[in-house]
C-alpha atoms as a PDB file:
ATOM      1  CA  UNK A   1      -8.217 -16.521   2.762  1.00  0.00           C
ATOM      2  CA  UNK A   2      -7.850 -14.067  -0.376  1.00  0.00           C
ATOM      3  CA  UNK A   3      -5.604 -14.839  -2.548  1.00  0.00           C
ATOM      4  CA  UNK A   4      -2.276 -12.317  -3.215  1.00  0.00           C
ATOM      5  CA  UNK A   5      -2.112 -10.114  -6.454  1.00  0.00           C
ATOM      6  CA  UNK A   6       0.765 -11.248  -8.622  1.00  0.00           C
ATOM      7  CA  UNK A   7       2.945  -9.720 -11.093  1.00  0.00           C
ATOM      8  CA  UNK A   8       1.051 -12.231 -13.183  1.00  0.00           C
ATOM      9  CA  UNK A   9      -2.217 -11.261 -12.592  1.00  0.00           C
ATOM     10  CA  UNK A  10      -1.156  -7.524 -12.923  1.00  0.00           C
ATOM     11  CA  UNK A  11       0.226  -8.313 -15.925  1.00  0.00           C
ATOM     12  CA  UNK A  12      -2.948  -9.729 -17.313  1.00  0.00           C
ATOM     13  CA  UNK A  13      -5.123  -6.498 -16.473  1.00  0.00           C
ATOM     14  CA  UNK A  14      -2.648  -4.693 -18.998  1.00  0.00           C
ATOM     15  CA  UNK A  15      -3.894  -3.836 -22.518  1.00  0.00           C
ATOM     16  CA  UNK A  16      -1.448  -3.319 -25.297  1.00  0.00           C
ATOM     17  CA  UNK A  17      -1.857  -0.359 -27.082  1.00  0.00           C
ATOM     18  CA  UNK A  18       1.369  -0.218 -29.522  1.00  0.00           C
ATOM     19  CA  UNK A  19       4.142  -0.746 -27.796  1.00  0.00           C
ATOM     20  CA  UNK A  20       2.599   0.707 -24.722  1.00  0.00           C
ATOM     21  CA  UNK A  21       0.779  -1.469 -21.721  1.00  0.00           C
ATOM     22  CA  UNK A  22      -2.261   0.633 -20.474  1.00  0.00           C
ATOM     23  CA  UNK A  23      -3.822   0.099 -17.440  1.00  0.00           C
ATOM     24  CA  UNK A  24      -7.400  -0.180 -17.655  1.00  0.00           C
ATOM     25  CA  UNK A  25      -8.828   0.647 -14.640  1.00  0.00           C
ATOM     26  CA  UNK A  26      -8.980   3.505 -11.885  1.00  0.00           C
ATOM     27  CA  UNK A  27      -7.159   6.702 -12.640  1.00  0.00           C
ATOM     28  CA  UNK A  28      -6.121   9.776 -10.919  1.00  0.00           C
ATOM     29  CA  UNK A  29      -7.231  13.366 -12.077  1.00  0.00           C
ATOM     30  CA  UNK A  30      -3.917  13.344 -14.055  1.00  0.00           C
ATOM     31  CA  UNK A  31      -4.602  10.323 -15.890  1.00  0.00           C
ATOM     32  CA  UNK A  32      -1.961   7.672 -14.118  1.00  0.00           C
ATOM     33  CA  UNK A  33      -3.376   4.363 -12.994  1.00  0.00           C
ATOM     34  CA  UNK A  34      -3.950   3.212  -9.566  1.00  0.00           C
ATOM     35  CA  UNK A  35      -4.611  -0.144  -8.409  1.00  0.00           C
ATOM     36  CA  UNK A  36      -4.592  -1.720  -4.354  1.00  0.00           C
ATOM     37  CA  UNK A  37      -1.434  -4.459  -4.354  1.00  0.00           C
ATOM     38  CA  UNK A  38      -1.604  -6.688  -1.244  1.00  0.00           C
ATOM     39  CA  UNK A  39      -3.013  -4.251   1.045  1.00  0.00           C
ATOM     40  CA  UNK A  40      -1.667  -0.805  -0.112  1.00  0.00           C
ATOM     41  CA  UNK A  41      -2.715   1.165  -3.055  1.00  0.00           C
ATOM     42  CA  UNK A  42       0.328   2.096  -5.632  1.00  0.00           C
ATOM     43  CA  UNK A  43       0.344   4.156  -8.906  1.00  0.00           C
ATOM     44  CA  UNK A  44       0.473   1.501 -11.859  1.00  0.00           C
ATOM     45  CA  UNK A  45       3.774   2.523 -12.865  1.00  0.00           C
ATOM     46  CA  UNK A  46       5.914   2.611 -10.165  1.00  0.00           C
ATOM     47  CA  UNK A  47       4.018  -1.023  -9.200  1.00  0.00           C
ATOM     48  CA  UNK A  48       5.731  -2.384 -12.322  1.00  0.00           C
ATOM     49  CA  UNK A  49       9.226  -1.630 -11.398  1.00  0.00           C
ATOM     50  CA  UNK A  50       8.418  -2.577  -8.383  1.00  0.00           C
ATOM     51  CA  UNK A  51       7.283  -5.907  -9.904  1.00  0.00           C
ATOM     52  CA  UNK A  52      10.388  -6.384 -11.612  1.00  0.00           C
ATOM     53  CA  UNK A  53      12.548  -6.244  -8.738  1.00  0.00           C
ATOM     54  CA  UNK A  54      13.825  -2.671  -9.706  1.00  0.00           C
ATOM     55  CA  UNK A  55      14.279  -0.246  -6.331  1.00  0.00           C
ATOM     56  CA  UNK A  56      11.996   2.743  -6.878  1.00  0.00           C
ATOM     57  CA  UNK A  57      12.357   4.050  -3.328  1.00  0.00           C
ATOM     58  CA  UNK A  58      13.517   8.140  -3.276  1.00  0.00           C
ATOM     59  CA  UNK A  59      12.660   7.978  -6.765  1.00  0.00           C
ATOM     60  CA  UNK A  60       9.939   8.967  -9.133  1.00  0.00           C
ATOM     61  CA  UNK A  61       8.927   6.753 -12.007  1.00  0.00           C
ATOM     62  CA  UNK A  62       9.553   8.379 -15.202  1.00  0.00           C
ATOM     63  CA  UNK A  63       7.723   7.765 -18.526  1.00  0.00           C
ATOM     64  CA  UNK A  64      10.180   7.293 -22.299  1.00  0.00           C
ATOM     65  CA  UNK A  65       6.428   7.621 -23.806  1.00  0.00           C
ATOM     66  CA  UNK A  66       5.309   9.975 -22.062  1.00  0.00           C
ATOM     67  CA  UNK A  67       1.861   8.206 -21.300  1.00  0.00           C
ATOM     68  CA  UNK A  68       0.862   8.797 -18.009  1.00  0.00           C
ATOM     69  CA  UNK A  69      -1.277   5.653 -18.292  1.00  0.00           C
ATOM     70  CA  UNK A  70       1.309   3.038 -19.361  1.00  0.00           C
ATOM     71  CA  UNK A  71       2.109   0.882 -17.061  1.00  0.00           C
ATOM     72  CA  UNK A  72       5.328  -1.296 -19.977  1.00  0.00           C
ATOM     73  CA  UNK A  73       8.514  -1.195 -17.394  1.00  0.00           C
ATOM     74  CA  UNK A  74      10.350  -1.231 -19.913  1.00  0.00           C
ATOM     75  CA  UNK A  75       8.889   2.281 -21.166  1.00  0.00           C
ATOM     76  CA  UNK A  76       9.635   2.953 -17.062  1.00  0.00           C
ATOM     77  CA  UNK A  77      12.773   4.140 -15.383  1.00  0.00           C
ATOM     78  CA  UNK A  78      13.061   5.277 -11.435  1.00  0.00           C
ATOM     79  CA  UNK A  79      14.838   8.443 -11.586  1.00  0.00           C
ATOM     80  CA  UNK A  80      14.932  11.847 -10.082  1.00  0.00           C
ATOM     81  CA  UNK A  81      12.398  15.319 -10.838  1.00  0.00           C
ATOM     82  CA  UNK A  82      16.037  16.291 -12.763  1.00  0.00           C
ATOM     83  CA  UNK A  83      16.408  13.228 -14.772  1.00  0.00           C
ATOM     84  CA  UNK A  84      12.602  13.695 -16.227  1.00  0.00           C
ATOM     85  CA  UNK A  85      12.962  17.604 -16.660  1.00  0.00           C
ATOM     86  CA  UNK A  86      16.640  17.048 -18.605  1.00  0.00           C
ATOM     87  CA  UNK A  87      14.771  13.953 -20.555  1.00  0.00           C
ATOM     88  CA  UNK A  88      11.914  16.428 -21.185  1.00  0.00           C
ATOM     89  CA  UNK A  89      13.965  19.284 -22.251  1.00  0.00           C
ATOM     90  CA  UNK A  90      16.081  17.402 -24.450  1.00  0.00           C
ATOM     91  CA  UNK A  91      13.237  15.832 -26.293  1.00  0.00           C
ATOM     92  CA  UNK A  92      11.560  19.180 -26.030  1.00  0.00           C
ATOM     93  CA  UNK A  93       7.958  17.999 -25.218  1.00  0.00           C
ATOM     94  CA  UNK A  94       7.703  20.694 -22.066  1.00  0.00           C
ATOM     95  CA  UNK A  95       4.589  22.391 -22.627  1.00  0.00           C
ATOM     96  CA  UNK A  96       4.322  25.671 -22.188  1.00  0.00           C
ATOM     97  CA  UNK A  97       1.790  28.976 -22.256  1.00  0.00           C
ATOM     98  CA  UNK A  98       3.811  31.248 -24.288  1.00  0.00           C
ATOM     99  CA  UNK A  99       5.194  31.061 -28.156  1.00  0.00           C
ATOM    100  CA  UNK A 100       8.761  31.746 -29.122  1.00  0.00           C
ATOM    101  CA  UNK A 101       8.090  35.227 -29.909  1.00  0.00           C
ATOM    102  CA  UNK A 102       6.631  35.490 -26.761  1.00  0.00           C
ATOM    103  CA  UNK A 103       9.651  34.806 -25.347  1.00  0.00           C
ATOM    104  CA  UNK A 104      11.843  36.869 -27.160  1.00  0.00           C
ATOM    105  CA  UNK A 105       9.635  39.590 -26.298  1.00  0.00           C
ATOM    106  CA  UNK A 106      10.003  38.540 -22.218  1.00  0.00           C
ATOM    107  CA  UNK A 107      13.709  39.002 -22.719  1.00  0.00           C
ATOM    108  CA  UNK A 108      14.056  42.134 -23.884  1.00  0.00           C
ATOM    109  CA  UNK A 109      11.417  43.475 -21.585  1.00  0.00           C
ATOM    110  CA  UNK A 110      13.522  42.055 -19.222  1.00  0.00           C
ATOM    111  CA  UNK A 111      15.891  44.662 -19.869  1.00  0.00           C
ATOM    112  CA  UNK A 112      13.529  47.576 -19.414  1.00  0.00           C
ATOM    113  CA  UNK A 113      12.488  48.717 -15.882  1.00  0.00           C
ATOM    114  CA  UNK A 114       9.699  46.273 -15.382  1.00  0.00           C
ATOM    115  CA  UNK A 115       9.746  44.057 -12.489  1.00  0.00           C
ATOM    116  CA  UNK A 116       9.606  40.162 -13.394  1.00  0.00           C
ATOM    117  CA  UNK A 117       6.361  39.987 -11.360  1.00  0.00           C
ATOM    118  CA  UNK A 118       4.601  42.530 -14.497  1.00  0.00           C
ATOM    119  CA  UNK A 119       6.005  40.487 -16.669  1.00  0.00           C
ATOM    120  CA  UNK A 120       4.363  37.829 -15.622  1.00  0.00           C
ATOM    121  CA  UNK A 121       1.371  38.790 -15.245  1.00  0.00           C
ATOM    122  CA  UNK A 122       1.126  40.784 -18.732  1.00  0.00           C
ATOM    123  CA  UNK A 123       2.014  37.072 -19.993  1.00  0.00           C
ATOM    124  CA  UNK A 124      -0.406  34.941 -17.190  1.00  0.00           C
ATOM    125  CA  UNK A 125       3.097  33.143 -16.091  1.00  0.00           C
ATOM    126  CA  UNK A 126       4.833  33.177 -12.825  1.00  0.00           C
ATOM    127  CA  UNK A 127       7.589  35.407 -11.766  1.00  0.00           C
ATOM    128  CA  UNK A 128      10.060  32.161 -11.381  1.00  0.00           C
ATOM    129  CA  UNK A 129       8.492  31.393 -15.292  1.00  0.00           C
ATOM    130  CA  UNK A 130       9.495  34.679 -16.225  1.00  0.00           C
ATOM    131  CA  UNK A 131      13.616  34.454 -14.424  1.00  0.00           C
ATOM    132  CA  UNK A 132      14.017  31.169 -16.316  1.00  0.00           C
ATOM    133  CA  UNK A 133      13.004  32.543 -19.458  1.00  0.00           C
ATOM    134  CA  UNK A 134      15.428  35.526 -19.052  1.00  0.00           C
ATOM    135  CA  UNK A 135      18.553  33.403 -17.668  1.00  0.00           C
ATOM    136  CA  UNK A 136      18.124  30.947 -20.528  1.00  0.00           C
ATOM    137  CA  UNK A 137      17.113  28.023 -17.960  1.00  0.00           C
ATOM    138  CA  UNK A 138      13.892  28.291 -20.327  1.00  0.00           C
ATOM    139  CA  UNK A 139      13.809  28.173 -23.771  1.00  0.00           C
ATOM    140  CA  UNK A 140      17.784  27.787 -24.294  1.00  0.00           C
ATOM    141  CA  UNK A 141      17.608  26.949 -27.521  1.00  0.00           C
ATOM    142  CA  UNK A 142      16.150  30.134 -29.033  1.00  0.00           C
ATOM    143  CA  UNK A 143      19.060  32.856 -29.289  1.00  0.00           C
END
């Protein structure tokens, strides 16, 4: 009979990397770890709140070091899409395509008669990019 995985021996696979717990083995194309836990397979970090008793369920798993491969719990929280886009807004690590001029320029053309949709495209964003921008959902902080 195999034996089970435990938290212990998940634990174990983890290598520290400052104060960060990478896992080192399998990866998805966007660089979070996946591993097969007693039968199912499970993304690294959600595993280890799952491993410390923390309910994940409805939830996503969002990173404090924004390290895709880090598996620390305690660098974990289960949270919703919201949570992670106000955490990355407020620590203002959203990437983006465009420079602030850019989008100081995408306002005022929003003021013109160009549809959102030209915008866009004269920028390579999306329309939905381009109404965020404009209603200060977007880049709030620049006046």
């Amino acid at each position: 009979m195999k034996k089970l995985f435990t938290k212990q021996d998940f634990l174990d696979k983890l290598i520290p990397n400052g104060d960060c717990l990478d896992w080192p083995g399998a990866t998805n194309g966007k660089g979070y770890g996946i591993t097969r836990y007693n039968g199912r397979v499970f993304y690294t970090h959600r595993l280890a709140l799952i491993l410390e008793g923390i309910d994940i369920k409805d939830k996503q798993v969002n990173h404090s070091c924004d390290r895709p491969i880090c598996s620390n719990a305690k660098h974990l929280s289960a949270g919703t899409q919201w949570d992670n886009m106000a955490d990355m807004t407020s620590r203002r690590r959203q990437t983006s395509t465009i420079t602030e001029e850019e989008c100081k320029e995408i306002r005022e053309l929003c003021n013109t008669s160009l549809r959102q949709w030209e915008i866009a495209e004269m920028y390579g964003i999306s329309q939905p990019q381009v109404s965020r921008i404009n209603t200060r959902v977007h880049w709030k902080h620049l006046k």
